[in-house]
Every structure is written in C-alpha cells, then in structure tokens.
Protein backbone atom coordinates (compact mmCIF):
# COMPACT_ATOMS: atom_id res chain seq x y z
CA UNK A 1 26.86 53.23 -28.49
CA UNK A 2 27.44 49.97 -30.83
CA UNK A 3 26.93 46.73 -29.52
CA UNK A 4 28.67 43.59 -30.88
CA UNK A 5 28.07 40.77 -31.58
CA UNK A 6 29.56 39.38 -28.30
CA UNK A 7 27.64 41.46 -26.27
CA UNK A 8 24.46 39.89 -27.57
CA UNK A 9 25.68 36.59 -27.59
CA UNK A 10 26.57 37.14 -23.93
CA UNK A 11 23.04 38.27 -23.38
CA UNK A 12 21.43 35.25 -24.97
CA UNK A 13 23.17 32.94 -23.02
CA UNK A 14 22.20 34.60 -19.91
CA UNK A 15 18.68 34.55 -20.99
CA UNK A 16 18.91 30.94 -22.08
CA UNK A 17 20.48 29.93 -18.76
CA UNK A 18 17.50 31.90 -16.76
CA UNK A 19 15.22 29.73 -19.41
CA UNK A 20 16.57 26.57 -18.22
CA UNK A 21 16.50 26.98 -14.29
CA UNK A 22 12.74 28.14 -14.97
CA UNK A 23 12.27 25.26 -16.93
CA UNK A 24 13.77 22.75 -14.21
CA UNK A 25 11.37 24.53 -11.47
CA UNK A 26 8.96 23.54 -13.82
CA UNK A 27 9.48 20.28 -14.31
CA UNK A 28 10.28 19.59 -10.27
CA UNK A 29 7.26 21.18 -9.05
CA UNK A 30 4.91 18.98 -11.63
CA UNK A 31 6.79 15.72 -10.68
CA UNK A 32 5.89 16.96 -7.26
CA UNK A 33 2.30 16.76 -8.08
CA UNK A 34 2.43 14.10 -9.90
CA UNK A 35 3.59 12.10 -7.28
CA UNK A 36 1.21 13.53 -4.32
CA UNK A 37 -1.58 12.89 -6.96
CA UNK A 38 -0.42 9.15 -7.22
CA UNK A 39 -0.10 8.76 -3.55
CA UNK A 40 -3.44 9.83 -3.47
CA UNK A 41 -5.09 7.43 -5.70
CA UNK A 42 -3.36 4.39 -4.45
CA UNK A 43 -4.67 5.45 -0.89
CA UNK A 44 -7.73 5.68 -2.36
CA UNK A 45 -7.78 2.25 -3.93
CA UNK A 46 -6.36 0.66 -0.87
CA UNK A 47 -9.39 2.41 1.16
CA UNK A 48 -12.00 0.40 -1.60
CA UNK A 49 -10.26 -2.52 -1.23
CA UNK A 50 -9.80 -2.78 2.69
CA UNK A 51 -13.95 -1.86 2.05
CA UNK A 52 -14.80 -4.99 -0.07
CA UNK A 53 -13.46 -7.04 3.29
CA UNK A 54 -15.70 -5.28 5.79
CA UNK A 55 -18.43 -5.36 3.88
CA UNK A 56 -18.44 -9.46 4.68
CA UNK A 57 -19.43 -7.92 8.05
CA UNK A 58 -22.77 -6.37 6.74
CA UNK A 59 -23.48 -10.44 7.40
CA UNK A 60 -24.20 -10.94 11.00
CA UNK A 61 -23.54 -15.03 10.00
CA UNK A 62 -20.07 -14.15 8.97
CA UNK A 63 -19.89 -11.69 11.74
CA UNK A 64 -20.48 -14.69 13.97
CA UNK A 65 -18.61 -17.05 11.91
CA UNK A 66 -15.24 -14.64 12.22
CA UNK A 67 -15.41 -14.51 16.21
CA UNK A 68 -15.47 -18.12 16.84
CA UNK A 69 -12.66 -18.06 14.09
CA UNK A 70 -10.62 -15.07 15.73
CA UNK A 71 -10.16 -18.01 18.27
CA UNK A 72 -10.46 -21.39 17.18
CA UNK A 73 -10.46 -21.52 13.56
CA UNK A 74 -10.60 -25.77 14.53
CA UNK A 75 -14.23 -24.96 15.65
CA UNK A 76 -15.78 -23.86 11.95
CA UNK A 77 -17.26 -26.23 9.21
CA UNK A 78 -15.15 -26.62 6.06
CA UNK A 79 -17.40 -23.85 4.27
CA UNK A 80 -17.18 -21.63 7.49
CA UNK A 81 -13.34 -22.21 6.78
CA UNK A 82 -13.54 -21.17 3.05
CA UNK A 83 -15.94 -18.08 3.86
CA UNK A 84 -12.85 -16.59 6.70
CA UNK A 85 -9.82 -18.16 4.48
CA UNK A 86 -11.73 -15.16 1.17
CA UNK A 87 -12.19 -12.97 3.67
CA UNK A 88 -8.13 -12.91 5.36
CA UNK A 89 -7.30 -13.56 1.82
CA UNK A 90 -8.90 -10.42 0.92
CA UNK A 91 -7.28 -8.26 3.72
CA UNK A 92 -3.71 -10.12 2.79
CA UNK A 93 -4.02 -8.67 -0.68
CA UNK A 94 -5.08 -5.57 0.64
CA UNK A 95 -2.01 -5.70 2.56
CA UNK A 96 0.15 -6.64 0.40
CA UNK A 97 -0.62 -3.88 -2.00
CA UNK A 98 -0.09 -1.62 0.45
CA UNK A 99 3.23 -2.90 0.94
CA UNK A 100 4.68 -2.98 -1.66
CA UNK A 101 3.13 0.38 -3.16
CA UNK A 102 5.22 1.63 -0.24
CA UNK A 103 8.14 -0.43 -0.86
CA UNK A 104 8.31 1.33 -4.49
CA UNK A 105 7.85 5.26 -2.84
CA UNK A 106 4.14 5.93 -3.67
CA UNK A 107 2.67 5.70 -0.26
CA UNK A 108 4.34 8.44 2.52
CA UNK A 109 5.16 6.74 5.69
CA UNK A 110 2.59 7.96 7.89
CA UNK A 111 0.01 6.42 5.72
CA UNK A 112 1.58 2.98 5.57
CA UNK A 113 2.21 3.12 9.59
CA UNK A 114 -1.38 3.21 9.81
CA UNK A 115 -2.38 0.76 7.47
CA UNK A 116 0.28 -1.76 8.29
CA UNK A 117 -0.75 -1.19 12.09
CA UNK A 118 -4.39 -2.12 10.98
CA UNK A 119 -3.20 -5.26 8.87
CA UNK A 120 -0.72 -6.47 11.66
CA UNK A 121 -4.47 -6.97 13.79
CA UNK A 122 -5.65 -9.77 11.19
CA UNK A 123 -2.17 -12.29 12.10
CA UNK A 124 -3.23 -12.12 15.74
CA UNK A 125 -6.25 -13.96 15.32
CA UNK A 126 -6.06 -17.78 14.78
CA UNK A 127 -7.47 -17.65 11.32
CA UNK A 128 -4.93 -14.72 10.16
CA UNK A 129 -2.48 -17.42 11.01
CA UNK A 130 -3.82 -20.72 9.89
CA UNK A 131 -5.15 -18.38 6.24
CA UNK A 132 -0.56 -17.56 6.32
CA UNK A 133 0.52 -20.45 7.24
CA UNK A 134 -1.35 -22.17 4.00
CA UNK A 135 -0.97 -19.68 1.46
CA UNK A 136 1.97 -17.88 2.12
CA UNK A 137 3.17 -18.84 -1.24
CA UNK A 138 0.33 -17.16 -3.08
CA UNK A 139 2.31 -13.94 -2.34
CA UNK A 140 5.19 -11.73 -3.69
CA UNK A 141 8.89 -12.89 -1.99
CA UNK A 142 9.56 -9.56 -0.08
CA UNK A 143 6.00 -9.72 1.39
CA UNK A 144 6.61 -13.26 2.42
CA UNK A 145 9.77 -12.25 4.38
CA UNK A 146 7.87 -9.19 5.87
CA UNK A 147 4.92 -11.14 7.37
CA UNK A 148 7.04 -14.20 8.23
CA UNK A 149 9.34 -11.57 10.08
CA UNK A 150 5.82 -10.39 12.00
CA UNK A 151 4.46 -13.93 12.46
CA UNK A 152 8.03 -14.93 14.22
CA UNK A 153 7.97 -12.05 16.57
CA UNK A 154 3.93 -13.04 17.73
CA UNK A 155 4.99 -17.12 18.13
C-alpha cells in the first residue's frame, strides 16, 4: 500500500492543527496563572501598606490623638492635625490603590468588597472627612468621583 503525497500532507495538517489547540491550552492556562499570581502580589502589597497605617497605633499618643479626632477633628493642635491628616492620607493611598488595581482587573471582587468595606470606615469619622475635603485633588479623577459619590451618600 503506497501513500501519496496528499495523504501525508493531510496528516501533517492534522497534526499541526492538534499542535496549535495544545499550544493555545498552553498559553490560556499560563495567562491564568499569571494573572492569579498578580492578584496575589498586589493583595499582598495592599496588606503592607494598610500595615504602615496601623502601625501609627503602636503609639498610644496617636491612639489618643485619633479618637478625639474620629469626632472633633476642631479639638486637636495643628501638629495633632498633621500627625491624623499622614495617617488618613496613608489609608487614602492605600485605598486608592486598591481601587484602581481593581478598576484595571487585577484584584477579584471579593477581595476589593472587603477592602473597600474597610476603607469606607475611615470617611465616617470627622477627620476622614475634613483629610477629603482638603486634598481631594491629590488623587486620580475616577477615585475622586468614587469617594465624592460615598461622601454624598454619608452627608
């Protein structure tokens, strides 16, 4: 039984076309990881950052400083001011990284639930507010418009 040269042209195809939907299983299932491994890592740096701001509660002054501030941020001295303003600033940028790491598909939804649930906390204290209400500008536009969306449903 002679083969042609068809036949074996027919046969590499095949084999080529098997090749290539291996190949593209391939390729999917490492973008796959590549992506979970991502979404790991910027959890991991939001977790050190959100860390950096509670450590400024390893200071029971601060400690004390941030409950009169929760409050009345009126009642603090002008450093006592500065001291809250780096510390909301710090959970703002926190925040905002988690945002828009979401925003751009590299944090799942359940994560960012939970961390924008956490962050939502800081505008319901008086100092969360006053820290927005001066320095809103200091962050991206589409963050802006998501706070200020949060801050006009608390007022």
């Amino acid at each position: 039984m002679k083969r042609s040269l068809q036949d074996y042209a027919l046969a590499a195809e095949i084999i080529g076309a098997v090749a290539v939907v291996i190949s593209l299983i391939y390729v999917g299932v490492s973008v796959n990881q590549h992506t979970n491994a991502v979404q790991v890592a910027n959890h991991q740096a939001l977790v050190a950052m959100d860390q950096d701001t509670t450590d400024w509660f390893k200071d029971p002054d601060f400690a004390a400083t941030y409950l009169i501030a929760s409050k009345d941020i009126g009642e603090l001295s002008a450093v006592q001011r500065s001291q809250v303003g780096s510390y909301v600033a710090g959970k703002l940028n926190a925040w905002e990284y988690a945002f828009l790491t979401h925003e751009n598909g590299m944090m799942a939804d359940n994560i960012w639930q939970g961390w924008d649930g956490h962050y939502r906390t800081v505008l319901k204290q008086s100092d969360g507010r006053w820290f927005w209400n001066m320095e809103r500008n200091s962050f991206s536009p589409a963050f802006r418009e998501y706070v200020d969306s949060i801050v006009a449903d608390l007022e």
